[in-house]
Protein backbone atom coordinates (compact mmCIF):
# COMPACT_ATOMS: atom_id res chain seq x y z
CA UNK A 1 0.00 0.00 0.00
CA UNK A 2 1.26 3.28 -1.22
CA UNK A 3 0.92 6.24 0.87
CA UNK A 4 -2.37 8.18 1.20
CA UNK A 5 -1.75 12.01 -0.44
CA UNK A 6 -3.25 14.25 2.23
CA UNK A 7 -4.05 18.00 2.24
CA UNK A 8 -4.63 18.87 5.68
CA UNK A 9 -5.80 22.35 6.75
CA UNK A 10 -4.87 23.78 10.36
CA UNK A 11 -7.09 26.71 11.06
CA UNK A 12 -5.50 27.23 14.41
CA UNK A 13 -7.78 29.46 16.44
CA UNK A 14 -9.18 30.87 14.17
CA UNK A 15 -12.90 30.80 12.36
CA UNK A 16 -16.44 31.16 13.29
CA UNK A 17 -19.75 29.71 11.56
CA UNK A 18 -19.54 31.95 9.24
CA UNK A 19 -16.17 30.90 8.06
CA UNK A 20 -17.52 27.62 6.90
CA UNK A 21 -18.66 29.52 3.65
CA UNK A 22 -15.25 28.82 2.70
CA UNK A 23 -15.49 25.44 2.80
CA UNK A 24 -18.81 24.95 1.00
CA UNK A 25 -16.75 27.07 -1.94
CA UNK A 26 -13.93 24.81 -1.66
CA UNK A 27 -16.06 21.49 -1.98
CA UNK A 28 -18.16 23.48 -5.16
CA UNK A 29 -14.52 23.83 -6.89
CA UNK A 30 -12.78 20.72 -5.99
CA UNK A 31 -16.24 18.20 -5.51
CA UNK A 32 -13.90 15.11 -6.74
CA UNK A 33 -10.21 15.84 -5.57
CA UNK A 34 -7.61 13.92 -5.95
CA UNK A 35 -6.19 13.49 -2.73
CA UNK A 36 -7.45 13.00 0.80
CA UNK A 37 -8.67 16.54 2.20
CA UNK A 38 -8.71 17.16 5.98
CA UNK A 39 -10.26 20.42 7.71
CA UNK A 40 -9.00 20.89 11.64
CA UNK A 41 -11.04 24.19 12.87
CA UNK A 42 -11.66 25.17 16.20
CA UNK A 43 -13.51 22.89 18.67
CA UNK A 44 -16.44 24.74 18.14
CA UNK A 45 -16.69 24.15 14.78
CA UNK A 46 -16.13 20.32 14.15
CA UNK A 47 -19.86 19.44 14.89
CA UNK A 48 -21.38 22.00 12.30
CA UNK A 49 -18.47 21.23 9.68
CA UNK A 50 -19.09 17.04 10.05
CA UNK A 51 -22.77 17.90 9.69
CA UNK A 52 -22.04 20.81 6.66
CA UNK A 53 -19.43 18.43 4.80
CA UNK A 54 -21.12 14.66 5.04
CA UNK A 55 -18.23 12.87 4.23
CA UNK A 56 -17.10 14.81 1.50
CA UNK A 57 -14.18 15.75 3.23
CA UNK A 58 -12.75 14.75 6.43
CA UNK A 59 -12.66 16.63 9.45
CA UNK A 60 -10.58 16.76 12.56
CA UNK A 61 -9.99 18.30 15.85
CA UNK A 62 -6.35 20.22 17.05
CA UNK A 63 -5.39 18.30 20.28
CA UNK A 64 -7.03 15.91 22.69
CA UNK A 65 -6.57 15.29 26.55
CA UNK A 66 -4.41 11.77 27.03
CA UNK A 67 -7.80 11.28 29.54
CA UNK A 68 -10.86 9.82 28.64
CA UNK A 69 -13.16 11.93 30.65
CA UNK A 70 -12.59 13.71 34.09
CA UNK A 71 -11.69 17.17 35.64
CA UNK A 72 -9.51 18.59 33.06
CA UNK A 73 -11.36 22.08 32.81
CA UNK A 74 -11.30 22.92 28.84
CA UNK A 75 -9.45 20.21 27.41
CA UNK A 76 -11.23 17.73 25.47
CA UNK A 77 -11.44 14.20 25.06
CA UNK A 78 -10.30 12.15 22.11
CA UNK A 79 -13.76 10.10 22.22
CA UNK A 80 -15.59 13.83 22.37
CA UNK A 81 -14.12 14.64 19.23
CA UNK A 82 -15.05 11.55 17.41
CA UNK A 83 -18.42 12.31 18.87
CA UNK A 84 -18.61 15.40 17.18
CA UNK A 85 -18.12 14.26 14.03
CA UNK A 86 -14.22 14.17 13.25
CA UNK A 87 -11.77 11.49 11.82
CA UNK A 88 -8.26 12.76 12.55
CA UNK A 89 -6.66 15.09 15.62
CA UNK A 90 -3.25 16.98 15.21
CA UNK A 91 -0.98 16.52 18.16
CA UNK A 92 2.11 17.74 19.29
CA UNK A 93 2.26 20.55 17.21
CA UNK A 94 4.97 23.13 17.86
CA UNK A 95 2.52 25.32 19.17
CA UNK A 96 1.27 22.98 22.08
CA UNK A 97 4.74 21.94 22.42
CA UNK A 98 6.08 25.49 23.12
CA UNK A 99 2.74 26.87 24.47
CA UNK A 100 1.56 24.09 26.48
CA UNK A 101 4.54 23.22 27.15
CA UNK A 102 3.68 19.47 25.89
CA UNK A 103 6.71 16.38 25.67
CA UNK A 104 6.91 13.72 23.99
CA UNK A 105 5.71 11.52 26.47
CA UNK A 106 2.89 13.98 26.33
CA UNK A 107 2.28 13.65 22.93
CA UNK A 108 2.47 9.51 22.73
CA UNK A 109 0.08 9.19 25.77
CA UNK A 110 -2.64 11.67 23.54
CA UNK A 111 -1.79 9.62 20.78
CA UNK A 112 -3.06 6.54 22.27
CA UNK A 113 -5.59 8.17 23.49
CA UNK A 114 -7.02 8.89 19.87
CA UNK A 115 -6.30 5.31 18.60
CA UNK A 116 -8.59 4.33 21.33
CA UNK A 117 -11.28 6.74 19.92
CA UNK A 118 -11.23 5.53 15.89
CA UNK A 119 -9.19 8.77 15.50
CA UNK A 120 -6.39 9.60 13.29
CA UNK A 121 -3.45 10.84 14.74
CA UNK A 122 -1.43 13.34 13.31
CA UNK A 123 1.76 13.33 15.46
CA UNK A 124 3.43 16.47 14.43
CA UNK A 125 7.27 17.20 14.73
CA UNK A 126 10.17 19.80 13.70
CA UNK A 127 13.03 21.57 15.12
CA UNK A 128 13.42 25.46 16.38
CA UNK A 129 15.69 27.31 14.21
CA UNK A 130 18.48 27.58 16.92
CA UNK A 131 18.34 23.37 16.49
CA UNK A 132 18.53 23.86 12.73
CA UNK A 133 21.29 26.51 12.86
CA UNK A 134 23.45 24.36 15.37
CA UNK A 135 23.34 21.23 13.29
CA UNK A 136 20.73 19.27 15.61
CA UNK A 137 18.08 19.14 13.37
CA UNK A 138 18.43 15.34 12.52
CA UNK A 139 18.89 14.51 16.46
CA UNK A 140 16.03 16.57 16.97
CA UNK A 141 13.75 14.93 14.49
CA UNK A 142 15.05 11.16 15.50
CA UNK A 143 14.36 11.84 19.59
CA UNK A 144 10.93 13.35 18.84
CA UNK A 145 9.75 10.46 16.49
CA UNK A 146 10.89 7.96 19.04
CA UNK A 147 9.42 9.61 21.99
CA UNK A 148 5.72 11.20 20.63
CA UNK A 149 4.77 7.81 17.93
CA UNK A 150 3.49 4.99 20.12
CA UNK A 151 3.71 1.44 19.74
CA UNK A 152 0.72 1.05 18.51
CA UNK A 153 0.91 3.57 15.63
CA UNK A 154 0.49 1.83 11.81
CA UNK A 155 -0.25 3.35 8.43
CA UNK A 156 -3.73 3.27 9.27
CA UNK A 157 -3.95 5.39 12.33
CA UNK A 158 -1.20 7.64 12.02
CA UNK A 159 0.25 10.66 9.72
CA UNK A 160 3.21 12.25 10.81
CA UNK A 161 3.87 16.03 9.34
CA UNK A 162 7.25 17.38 9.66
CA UNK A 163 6.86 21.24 10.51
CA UNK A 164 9.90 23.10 10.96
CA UNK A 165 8.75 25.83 13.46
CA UNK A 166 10.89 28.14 11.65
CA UNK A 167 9.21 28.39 8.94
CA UNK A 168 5.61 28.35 10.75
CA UNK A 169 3.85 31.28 9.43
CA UNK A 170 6.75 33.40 8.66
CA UNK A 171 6.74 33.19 5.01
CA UNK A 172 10.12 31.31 5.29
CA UNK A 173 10.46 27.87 3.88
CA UNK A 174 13.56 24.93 3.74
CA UNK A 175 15.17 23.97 0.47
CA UNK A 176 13.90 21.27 -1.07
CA UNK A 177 17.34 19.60 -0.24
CA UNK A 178 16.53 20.57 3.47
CA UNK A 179 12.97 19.23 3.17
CA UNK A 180 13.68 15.78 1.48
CA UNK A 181 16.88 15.04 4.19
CA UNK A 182 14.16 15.29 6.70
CA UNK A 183 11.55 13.19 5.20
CA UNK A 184 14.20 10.61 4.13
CA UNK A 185 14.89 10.04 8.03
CA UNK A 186 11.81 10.11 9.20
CA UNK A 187 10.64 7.45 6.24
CA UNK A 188 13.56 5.35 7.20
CA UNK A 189 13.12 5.53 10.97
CA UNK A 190 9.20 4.51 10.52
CA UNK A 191 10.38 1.78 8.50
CA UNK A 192 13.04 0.39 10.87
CA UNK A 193 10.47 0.61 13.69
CA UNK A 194 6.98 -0.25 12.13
CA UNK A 195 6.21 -3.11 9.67
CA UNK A 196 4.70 -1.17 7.58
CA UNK A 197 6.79 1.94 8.08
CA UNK A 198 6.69 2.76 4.75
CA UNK A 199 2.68 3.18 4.29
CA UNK A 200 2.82 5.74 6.60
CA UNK A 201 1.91 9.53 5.03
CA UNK A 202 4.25 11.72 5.63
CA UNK A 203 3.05 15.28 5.46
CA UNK A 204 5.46 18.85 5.36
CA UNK A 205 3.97 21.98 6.86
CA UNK A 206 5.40 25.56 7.30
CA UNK A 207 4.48 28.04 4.75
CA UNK A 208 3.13 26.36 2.37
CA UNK A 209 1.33 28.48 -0.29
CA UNK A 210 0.06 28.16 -3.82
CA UNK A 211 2.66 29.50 -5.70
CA UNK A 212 5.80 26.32 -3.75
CA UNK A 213 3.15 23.68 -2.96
CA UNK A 214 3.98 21.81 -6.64
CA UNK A 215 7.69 22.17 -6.03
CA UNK A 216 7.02 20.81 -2.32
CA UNK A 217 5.20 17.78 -3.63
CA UNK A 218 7.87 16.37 -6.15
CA UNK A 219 10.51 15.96 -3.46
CA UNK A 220 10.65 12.60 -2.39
CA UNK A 221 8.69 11.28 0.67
CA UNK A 222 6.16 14.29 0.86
CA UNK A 223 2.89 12.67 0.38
CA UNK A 224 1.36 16.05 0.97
CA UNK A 225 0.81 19.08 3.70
CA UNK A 226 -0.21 20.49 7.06
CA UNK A 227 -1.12 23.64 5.89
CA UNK A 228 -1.89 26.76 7.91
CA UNK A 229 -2.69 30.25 7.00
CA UNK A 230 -3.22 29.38 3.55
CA UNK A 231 -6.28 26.99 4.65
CA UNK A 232 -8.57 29.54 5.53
CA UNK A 233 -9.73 30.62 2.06
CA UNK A 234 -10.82 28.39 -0.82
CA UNK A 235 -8.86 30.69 -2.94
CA UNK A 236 -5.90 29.39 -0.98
CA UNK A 237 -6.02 25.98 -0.10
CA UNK A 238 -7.82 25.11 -3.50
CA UNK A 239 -4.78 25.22 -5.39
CA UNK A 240 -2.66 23.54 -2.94
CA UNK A 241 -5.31 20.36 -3.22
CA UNK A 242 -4.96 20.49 -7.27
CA UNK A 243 -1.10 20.54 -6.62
CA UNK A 244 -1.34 17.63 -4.63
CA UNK A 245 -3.77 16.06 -6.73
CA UNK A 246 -1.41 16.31 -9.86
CA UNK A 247 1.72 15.52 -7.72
């Protein structure tokens, strides 16, 4: 089995009902795409995008709580989300990581925590730039997939998206030499450590846009992208989805 192309769309905290407009336009201009297409909004929204998108599209929440159900005052629970209508949940995502300040350990226990649900998890990783410009970014990667992917991760129930956090939202992205030395490790590090290691989708985010998704796609090991900022508009993400599609 050949890796799943997915364009996933982080809309962070940001969106309201009305926002969802922007989705309906998206499905009218892309109603049979040619890759998987995931939509992560705001908590609020994943019950009234499930509902607005039937299937068409999958849909997913931002983070979980490791903890089925108890007194964890505004987190939410894996099995919650699946309630409400999503497939998928990002974890670990440079922004919990640094925010929240969420480990690996962290990130693993969440991510069981979804399998347990029927969710999708997409474990996220990627190194600062101070990591980058002091050499560390392969050590960085390495420790991070071995600490946040459980043992019970396969191909099936698990995307991992390399994000440098870097190049989150500041318009700056790696080379495409950067980008595939990167993917190659993580691709051979899945492989070493899962059976079927080499099923799993790998997924680059961090400033992708229309005008380098295409070049993104055709470096080896990218079987598509997290995407951010550029998710919020049809306009946007639309062409990022045909560039994926054609990749």
């Amino acid at each position: 089995m050949a890796p799943r192309k997915l364009a996933a769309g982080n809309w962070k905290m940001n969106g309201t009902l009305a926002s969802l407009a922007e989705i309906d336009q998206l499905l009218a201009d892309h109603p049979r795409p040619g890759c998987d297409v995931l939509i992560c909004p705001p908590a609020t929204l994943v019950h009234a995008l499930a509902g607005r998108v039937e299937g068409k599209i999958a849909v997913g929440g931002q983070d979980c709580h490791a903890k089925t159900s108890g007194a964890h005052t505004g987190d939410i629970a894996a099995a919650q989300l699946r309630d409400a209508g999503a497939s998928h949940v990002i974890l670990g995502h440079s922004e919990r990581r640094t925010d929240h300040g969420e480990t690996d350990a962290d990130v693993a226990a969440k991510s069981v925590a979804a399998y347990e649900a029927g969710l999708v998890a997409v474990i996220c990783v990627g190194e600062t730039e101070a990591q980058r410009d002091a050499g560390e970014t392969l050590d960085v990667i390495s420790t991070q997939l071995a600490g946040s992917i459980p043992e019970g991760a396969t191909a099936a129930n698990t995307v991992i998206a390399y994000e440098p956090v870097w190049a989150i939202g500041t318009g700056r992205t790696p080379t495409s030499e950067q980008i595939a030395e990167v993917h190659a490790l993580i691709r051979d590090r899945l492989a070493a450590r899962f059976a079927d290691g080499a099923d799993f989708a790998l997924l680059y985010g961090g400033s992708v846009k229309p005008g380098n998704a295409a070049e993104i796609f055709a470096i080896p090991h990218v079987n598509g992208a997290l995407v951010g900022g550029a998710s919020l508009r049809a306009a946007d993400f639309g062409p990022i989805i045909s560039a994926l599609s054609a990749a």
